[in-house]
Protein backbone atom coordinates (compact mmCIF):
# COMPACT_ATOMS: atom_id res chain seq x y z
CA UNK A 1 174.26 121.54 93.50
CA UNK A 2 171.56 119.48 92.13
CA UNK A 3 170.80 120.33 88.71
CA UNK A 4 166.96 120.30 87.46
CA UNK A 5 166.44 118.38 90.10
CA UNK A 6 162.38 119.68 90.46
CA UNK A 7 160.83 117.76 93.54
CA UNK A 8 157.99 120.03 93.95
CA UNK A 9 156.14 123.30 92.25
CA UNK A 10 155.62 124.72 95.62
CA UNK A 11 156.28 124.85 98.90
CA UNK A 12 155.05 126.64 102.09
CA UNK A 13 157.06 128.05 104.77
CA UNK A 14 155.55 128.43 108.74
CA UNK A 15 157.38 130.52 110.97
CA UNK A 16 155.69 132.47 113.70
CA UNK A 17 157.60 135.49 112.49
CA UNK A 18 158.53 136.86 109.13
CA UNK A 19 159.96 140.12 107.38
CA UNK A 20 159.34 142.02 110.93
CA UNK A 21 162.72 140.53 113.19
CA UNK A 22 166.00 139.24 112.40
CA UNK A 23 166.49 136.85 114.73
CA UNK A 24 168.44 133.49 113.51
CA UNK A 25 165.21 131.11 112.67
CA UNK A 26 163.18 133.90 111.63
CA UNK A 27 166.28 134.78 109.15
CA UNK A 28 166.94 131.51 108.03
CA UNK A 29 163.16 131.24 107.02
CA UNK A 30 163.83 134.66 104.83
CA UNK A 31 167.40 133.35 103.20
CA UNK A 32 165.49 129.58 102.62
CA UNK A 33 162.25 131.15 101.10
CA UNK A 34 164.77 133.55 98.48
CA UNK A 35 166.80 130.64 97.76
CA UNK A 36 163.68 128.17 96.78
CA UNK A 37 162.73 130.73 94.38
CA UNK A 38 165.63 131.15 93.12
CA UNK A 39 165.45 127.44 91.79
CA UNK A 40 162.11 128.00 90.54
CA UNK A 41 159.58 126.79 93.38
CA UNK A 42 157.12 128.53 94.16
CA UNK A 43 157.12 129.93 97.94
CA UNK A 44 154.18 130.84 100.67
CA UNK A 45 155.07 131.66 103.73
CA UNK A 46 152.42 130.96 106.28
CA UNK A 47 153.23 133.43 109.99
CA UNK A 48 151.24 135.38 112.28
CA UNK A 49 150.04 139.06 112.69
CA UNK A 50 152.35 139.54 115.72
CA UNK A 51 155.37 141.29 114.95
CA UNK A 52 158.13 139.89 117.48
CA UNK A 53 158.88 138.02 120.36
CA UNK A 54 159.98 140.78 122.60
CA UNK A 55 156.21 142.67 121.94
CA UNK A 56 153.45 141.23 123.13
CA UNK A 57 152.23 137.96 121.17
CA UNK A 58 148.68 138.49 121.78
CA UNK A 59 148.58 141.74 119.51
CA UNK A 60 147.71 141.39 116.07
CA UNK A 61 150.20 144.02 114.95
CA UNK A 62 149.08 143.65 110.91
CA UNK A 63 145.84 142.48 109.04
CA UNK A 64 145.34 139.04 108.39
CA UNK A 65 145.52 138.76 104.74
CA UNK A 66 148.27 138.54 101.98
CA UNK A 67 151.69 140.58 101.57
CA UNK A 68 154.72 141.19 99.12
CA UNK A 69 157.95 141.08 101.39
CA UNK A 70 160.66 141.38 99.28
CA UNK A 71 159.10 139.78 96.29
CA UNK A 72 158.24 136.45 98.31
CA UNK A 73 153.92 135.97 99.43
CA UNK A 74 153.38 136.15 102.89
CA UNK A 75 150.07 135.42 104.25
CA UNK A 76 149.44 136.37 107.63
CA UNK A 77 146.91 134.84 110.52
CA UNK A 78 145.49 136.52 113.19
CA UNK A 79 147.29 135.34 116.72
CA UNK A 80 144.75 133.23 119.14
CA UNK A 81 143.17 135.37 121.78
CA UNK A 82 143.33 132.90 124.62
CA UNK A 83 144.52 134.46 128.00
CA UNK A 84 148.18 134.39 128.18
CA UNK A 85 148.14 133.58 132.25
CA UNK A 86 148.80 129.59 131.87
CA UNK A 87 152.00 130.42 129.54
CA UNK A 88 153.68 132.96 132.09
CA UNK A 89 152.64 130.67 135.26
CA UNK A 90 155.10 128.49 133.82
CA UNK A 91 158.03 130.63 132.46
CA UNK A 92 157.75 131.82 136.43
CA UNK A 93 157.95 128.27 137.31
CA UNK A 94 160.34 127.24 135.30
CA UNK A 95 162.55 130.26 136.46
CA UNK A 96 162.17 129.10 140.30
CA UNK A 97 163.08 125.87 139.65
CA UNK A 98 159.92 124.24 140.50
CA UNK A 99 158.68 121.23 138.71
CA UNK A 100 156.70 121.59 135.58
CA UNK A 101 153.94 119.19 135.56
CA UNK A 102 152.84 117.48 132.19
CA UNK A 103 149.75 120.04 132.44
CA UNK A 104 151.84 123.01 132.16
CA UNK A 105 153.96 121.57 129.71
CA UNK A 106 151.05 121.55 127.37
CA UNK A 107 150.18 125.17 128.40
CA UNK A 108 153.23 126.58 127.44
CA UNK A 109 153.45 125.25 124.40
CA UNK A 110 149.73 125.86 123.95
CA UNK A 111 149.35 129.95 125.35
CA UNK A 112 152.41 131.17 123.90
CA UNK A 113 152.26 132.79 120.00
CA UNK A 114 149.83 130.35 118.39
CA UNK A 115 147.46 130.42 115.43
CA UNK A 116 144.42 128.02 115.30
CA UNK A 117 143.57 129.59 111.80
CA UNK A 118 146.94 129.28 110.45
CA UNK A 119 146.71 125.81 111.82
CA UNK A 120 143.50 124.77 110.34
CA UNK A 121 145.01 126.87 106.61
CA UNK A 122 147.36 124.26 106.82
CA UNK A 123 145.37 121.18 107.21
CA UNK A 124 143.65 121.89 104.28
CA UNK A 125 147.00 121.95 102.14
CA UNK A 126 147.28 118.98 99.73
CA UNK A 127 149.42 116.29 101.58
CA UNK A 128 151.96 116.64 98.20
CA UNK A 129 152.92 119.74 98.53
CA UNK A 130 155.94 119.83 100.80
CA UNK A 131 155.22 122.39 104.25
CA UNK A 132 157.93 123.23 106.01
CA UNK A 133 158.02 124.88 109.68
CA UNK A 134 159.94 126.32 112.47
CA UNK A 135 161.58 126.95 114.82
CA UNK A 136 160.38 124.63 118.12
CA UNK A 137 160.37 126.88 120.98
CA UNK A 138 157.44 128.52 120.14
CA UNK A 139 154.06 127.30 120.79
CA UNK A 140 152.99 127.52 116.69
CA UNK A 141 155.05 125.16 115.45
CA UNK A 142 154.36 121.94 118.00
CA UNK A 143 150.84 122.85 117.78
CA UNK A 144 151.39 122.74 113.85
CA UNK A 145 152.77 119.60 113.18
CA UNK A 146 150.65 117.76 116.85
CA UNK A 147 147.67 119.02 114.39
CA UNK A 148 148.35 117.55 111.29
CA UNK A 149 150.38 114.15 112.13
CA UNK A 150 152.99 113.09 109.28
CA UNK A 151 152.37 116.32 107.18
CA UNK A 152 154.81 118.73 108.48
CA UNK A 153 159.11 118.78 107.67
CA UNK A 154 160.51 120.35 110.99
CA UNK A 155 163.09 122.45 110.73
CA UNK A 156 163.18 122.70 114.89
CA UNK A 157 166.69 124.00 115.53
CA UNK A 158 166.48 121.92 119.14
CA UNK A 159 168.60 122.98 121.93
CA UNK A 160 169.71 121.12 125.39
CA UNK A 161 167.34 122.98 127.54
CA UNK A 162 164.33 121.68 129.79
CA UNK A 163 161.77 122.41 127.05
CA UNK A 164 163.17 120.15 124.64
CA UNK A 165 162.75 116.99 126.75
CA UNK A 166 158.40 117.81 127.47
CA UNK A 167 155.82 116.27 126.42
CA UNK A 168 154.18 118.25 123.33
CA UNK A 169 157.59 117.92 121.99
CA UNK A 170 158.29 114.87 122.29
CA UNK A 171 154.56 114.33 120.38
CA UNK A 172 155.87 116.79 117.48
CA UNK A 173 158.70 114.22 117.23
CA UNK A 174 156.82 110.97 116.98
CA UNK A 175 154.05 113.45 114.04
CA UNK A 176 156.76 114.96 112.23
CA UNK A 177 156.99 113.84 108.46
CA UNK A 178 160.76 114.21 108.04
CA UNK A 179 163.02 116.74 110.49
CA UNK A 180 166.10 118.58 108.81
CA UNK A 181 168.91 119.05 111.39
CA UNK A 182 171.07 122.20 111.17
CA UNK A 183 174.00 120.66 112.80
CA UNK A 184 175.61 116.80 113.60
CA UNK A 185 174.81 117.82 117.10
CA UNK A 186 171.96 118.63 116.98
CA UNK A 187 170.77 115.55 114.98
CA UNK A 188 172.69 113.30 118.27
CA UNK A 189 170.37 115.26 120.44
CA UNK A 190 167.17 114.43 119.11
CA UNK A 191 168.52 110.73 118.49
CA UNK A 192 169.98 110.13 121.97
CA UNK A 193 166.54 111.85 123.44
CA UNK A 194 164.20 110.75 121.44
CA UNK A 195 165.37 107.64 119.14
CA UNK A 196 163.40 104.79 120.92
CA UNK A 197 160.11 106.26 120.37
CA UNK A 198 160.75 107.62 116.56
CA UNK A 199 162.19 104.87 115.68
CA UNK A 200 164.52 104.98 112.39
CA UNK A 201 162.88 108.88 111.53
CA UNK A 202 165.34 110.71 113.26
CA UNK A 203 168.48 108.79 112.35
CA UNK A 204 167.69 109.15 108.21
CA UNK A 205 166.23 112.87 108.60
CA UNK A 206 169.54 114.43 107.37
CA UNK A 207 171.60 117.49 108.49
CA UNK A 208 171.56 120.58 106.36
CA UNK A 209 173.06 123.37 107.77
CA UNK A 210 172.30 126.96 106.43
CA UNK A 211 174.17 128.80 103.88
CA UNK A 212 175.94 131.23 104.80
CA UNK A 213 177.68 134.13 102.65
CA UNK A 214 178.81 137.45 103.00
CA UNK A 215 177.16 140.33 101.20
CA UNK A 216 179.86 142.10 98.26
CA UNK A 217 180.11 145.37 99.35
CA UNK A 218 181.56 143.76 103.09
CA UNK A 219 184.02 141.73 101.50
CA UNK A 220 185.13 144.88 99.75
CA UNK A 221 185.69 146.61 102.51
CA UNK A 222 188.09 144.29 103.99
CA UNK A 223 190.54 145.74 101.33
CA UNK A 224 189.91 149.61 101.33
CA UNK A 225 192.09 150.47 104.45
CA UNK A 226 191.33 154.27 104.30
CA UNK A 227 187.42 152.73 104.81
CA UNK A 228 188.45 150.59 107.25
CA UNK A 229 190.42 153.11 109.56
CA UNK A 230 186.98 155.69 109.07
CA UNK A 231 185.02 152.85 110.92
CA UNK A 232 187.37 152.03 113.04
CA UNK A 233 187.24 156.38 114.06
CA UNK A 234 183.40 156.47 113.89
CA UNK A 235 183.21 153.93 116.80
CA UNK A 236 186.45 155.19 118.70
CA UNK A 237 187.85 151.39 118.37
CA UNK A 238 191.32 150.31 119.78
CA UNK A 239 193.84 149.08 117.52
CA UNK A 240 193.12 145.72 119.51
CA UNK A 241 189.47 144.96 120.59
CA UNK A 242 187.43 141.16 120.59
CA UNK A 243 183.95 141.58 119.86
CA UNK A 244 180.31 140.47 120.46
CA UNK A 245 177.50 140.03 117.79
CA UNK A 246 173.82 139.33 118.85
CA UNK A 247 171.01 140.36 121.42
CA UNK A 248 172.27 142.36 124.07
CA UNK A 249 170.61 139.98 126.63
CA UNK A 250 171.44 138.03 129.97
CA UNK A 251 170.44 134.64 128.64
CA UNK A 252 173.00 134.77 125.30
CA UNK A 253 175.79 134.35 127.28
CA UNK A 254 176.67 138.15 129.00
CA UNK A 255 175.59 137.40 132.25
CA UNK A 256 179.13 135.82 132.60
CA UNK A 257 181.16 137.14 129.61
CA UNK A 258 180.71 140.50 130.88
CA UNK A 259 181.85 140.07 134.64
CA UNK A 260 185.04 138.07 133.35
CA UNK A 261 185.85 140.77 130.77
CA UNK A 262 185.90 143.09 133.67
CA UNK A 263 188.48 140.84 135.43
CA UNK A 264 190.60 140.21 132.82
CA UNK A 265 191.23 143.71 132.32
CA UNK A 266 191.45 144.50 135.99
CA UNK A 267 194.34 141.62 135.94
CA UNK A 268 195.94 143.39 132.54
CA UNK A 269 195.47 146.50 134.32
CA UNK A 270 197.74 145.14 137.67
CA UNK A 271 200.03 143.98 135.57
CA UNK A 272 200.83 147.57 133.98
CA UNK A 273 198.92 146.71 130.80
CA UNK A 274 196.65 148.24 128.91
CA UNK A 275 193.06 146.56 128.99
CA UNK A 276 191.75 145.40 125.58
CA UNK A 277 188.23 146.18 125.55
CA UNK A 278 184.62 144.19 124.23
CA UNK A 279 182.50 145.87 121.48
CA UNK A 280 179.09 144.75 121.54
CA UNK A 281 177.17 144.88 118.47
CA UNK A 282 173.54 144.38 118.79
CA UNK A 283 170.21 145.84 120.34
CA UNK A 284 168.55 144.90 123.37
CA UNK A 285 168.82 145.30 127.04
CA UNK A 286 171.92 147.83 126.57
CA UNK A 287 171.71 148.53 130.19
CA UNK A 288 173.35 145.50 131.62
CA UNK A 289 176.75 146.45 129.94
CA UNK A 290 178.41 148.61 132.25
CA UNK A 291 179.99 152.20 132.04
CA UNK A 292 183.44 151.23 131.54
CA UNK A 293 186.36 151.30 129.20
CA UNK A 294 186.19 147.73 129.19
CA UNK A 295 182.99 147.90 126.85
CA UNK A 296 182.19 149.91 123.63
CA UNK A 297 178.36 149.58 122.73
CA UNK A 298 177.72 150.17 119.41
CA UNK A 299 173.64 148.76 119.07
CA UNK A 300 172.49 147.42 116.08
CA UNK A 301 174.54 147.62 112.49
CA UNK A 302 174.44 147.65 108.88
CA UNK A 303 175.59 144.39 107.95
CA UNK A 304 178.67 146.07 106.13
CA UNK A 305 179.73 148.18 109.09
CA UNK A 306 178.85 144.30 111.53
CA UNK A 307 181.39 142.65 109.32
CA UNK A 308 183.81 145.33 108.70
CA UNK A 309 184.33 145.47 113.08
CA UNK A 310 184.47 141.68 113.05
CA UNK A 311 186.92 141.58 110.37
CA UNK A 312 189.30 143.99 112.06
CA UNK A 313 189.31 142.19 115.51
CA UNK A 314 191.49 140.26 117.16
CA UNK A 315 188.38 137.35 117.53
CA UNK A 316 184.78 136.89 118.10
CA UNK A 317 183.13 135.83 121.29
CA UNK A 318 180.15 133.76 121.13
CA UNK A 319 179.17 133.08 124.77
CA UNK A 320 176.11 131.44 124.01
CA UNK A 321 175.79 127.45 125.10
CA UNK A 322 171.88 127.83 123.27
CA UNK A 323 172.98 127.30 119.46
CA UNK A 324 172.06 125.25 117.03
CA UNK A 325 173.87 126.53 114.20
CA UNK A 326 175.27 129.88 114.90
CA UNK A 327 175.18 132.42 111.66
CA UNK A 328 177.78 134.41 113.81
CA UNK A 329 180.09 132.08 114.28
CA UNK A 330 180.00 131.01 110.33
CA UNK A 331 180.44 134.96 109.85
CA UNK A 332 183.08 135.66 111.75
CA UNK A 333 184.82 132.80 109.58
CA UNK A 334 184.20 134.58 106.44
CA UNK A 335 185.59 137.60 107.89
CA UNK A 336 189.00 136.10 108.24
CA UNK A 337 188.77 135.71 112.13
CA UNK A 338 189.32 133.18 114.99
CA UNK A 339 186.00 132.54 117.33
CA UNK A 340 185.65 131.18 121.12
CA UNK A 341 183.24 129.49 122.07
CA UNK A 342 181.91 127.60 124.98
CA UNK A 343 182.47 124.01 125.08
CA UNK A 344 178.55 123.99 126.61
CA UNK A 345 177.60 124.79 123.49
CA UNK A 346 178.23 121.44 121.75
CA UNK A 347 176.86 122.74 118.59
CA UNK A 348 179.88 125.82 118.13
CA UNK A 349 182.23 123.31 120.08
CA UNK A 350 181.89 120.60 117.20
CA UNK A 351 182.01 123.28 114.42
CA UNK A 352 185.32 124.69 116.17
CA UNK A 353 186.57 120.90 116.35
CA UNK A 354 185.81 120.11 112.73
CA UNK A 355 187.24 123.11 111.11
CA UNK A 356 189.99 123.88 113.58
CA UNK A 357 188.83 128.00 113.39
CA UNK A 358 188.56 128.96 116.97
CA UNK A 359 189.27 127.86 120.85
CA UNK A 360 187.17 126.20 122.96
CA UNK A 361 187.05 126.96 126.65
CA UNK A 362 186.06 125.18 129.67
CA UNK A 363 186.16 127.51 132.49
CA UNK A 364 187.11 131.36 133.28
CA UNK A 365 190.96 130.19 133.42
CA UNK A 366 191.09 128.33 130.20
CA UNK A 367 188.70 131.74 129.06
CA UNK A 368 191.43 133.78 129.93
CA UNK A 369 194.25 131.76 128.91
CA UNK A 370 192.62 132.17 125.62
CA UNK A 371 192.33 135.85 125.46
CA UNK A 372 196.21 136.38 125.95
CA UNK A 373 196.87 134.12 123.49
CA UNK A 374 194.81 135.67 120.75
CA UNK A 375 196.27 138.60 121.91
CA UNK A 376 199.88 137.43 121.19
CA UNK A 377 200.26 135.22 118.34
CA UNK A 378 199.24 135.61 114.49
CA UNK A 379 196.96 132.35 114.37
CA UNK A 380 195.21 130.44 111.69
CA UNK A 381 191.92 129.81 113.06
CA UNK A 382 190.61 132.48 110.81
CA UNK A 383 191.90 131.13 107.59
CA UNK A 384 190.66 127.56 108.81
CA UNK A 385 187.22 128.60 109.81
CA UNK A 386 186.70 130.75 106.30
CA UNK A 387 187.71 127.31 104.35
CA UNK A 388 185.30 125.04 106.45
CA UNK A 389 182.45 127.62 106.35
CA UNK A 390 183.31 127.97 101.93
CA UNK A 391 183.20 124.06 101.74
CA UNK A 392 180.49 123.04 103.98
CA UNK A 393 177.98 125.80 104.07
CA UNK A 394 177.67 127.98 101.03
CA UNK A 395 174.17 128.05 99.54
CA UNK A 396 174.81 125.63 96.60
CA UNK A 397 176.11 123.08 99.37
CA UNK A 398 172.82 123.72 101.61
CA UNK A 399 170.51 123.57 99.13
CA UNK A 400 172.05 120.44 97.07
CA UNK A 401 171.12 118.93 100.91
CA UNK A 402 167.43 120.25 101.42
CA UNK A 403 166.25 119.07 97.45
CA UNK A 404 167.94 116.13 97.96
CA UNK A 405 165.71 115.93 101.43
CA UNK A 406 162.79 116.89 100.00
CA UNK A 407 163.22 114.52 96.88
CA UNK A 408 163.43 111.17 99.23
């Protein structure tokens, strides 16, 4: 890691959520803000009153005003009043299929969660003192960094969906100061969609990555069996069972991991064997997996009891083709255990290629094909994944990166 390397005093940290839902940007704005302190900067984190993005945004859930969260000051902003109509005429749009005109492109990223006095807090921060914000999606941060041209580092954690190619985001492109990438993918996105207009921004913003580790008391479980087979009783596991981690949702994935589960074990089943069920770990919209012995919900976890199913596993399924770094994936690593992934998802694709710790499928054959053989053989995807993860993404690694960034 860089030593006394001191390339600021302070920094502040805008995220439309913080301290209120784990999601993966709002958590890697908690683990960045811990780990800047740790090094002796001085953190702010700048968010919003609302409390999630599954509530409505509109609601001011705290008072505007200053908090402690975890030792770290958050200051929150009251969430713009405007009527929320434009945004949702275009999520229905967008969902039909119809064409999004520039107009609505702008309302979408204009009428979702947004903060004009957040916004103008920011403008009136000394252009030295590094600001830092994220994630894109949400209408905040393009409005952020639109508002105060060559001011704001993105952290946008871009994905190959329809949003990233409109116009306000393209804009928060061309005004971003400097953009840290989370993955090599990601960075090609941004390049091969945006590189002509940003010119040489985008290929010298460097990738990062997150750091990922795993807390003590869940690697010490790996080695207490008698622990181990208590879990294992509490949940009514299997000795053989793949698992899920994340929101229990139709968009991560399920809508089609959940069907071909079903079919895979109807095909074990036909053949006289015995089906190897899911577990899905997570909360959300529980009632989409169906009443079968084919599924084990568990809802959400301690992160002790998460790791301690992953570890015992035969693999982790990440269905998702919407990642742009995956803290799952990197997990299930750590815990000693193969991963397969879509190869939609370019970003868990290239991380699979590059460390060699999981399968990549291209269909519901090669998906099955998959699942028998991770079912069959003793692999080393597991062992391969933990050393990529240790050498490439462990907080000294990640932050060595960002102070470097920040330092340029």
């Amino acid at each position: 890691m860089v030593k006394n390397l001191m390339v600021t005093k302070k920094i502040y940290l805008v995220t439309p959520w913080y301290g209120t839902f784990a999601g993966g940007g709002e958590r890697a704005f908690r683990d960045l803000s811990s780990k800047f302190k740790q090094v002796g900067i001085e953190i702010e984190v700048l968010t919003t009153c609302s409390r999630s993005p599954y509530e409505h945004w509109h609601h001011n859930c705290f008072k505007e005003g200053l908090y402690d969260i975890d030792q770290i000051t958050v200051r929150r902003f009251a969430v713009d009043q405007t009527d929320p109509a434009p945004y949702h005429r275009v999520v229905q749009a967008r969902w039909k299929g119809e064409h999004i005109f520039e107009s609505m492109q702008w309302d979408f990223f204009t009428y979702g969660i947004n903060s004009q006095n957040l916004i103008k807090y920011v403008e009136k921060i000394p252009n030295n003192i590094p600001v830092i914000a994220g994630t894109y999606f949400q209408s905040l941060v393009p409005s952020l960094v639109n508002a105060c041209p060559n001011k704001i580092i993105l952290l946008p954690a871009f994905h190959d969906e329809p949003e990233f190619y409109w116009n306000p985001i393209k804009e928060m492109v061309i005004n971003a100061k400097k953009i840290l990438f989370l993955s090599e993918e990601e960075k090609s996105l941004a390049i091969k969609a945006y590189g002509k207009i940003a010119g040489r921004k985008l290929v010298e913003s460097p990738v990062v990555g997150l750091g990922v580790q795993l807390p003590k008391p869940a690697m010490q479980l790996f080695s207490d069996i008698d622990q181990l087979k208590l879990l294992r009783a509490k949940y009514h596991l299997p000795k053989d069972y793949f698992i899920y981690v994340g929101r229990i949702e139709p968009a991560k994935g399920l809508s089609y991991l959940i069907p071909w589960i079903t079919s895979w074990n109807d095909a074990r089943r036909s053949l006289g064997l015995n089906p190897i069920p899911l577990v899905l770990v997570g909360d959300g919209a529980k009632e989409i997996i169906p009443d079968s012995p084919d599924f084990i919900y568990t809802g959400y976890l301690a992160f002790e009891e998460k790791f301690g199913l992953i570890h015992e596993s035969l693999a982790l399924i990440n269905p998702s083709t919407l990642e742009s770094f995956s803290y799952v994936v990197m997990e299930a690593w750590l815990c000693g255990r193969p991963v397969l992934v879509p190869q939609m998802c370019c970003v868990t694709a290239g991380h699979c290629e590059r460390s060699k710790g999981g399968l990549i499928f291209e269909n519901q054959q090669s998906f099955f094909r998959y699942l028998n053989l991770l079912n069959e053989e003793d692999l080393d995807y597991g062992i391969n994944g933990k050393n990529y993860v240790q050498n490439n993404y462990s907080w000294p690694e990640v932050m060595d990166r960002i102070l470097r960034a920040l330092g340029d």
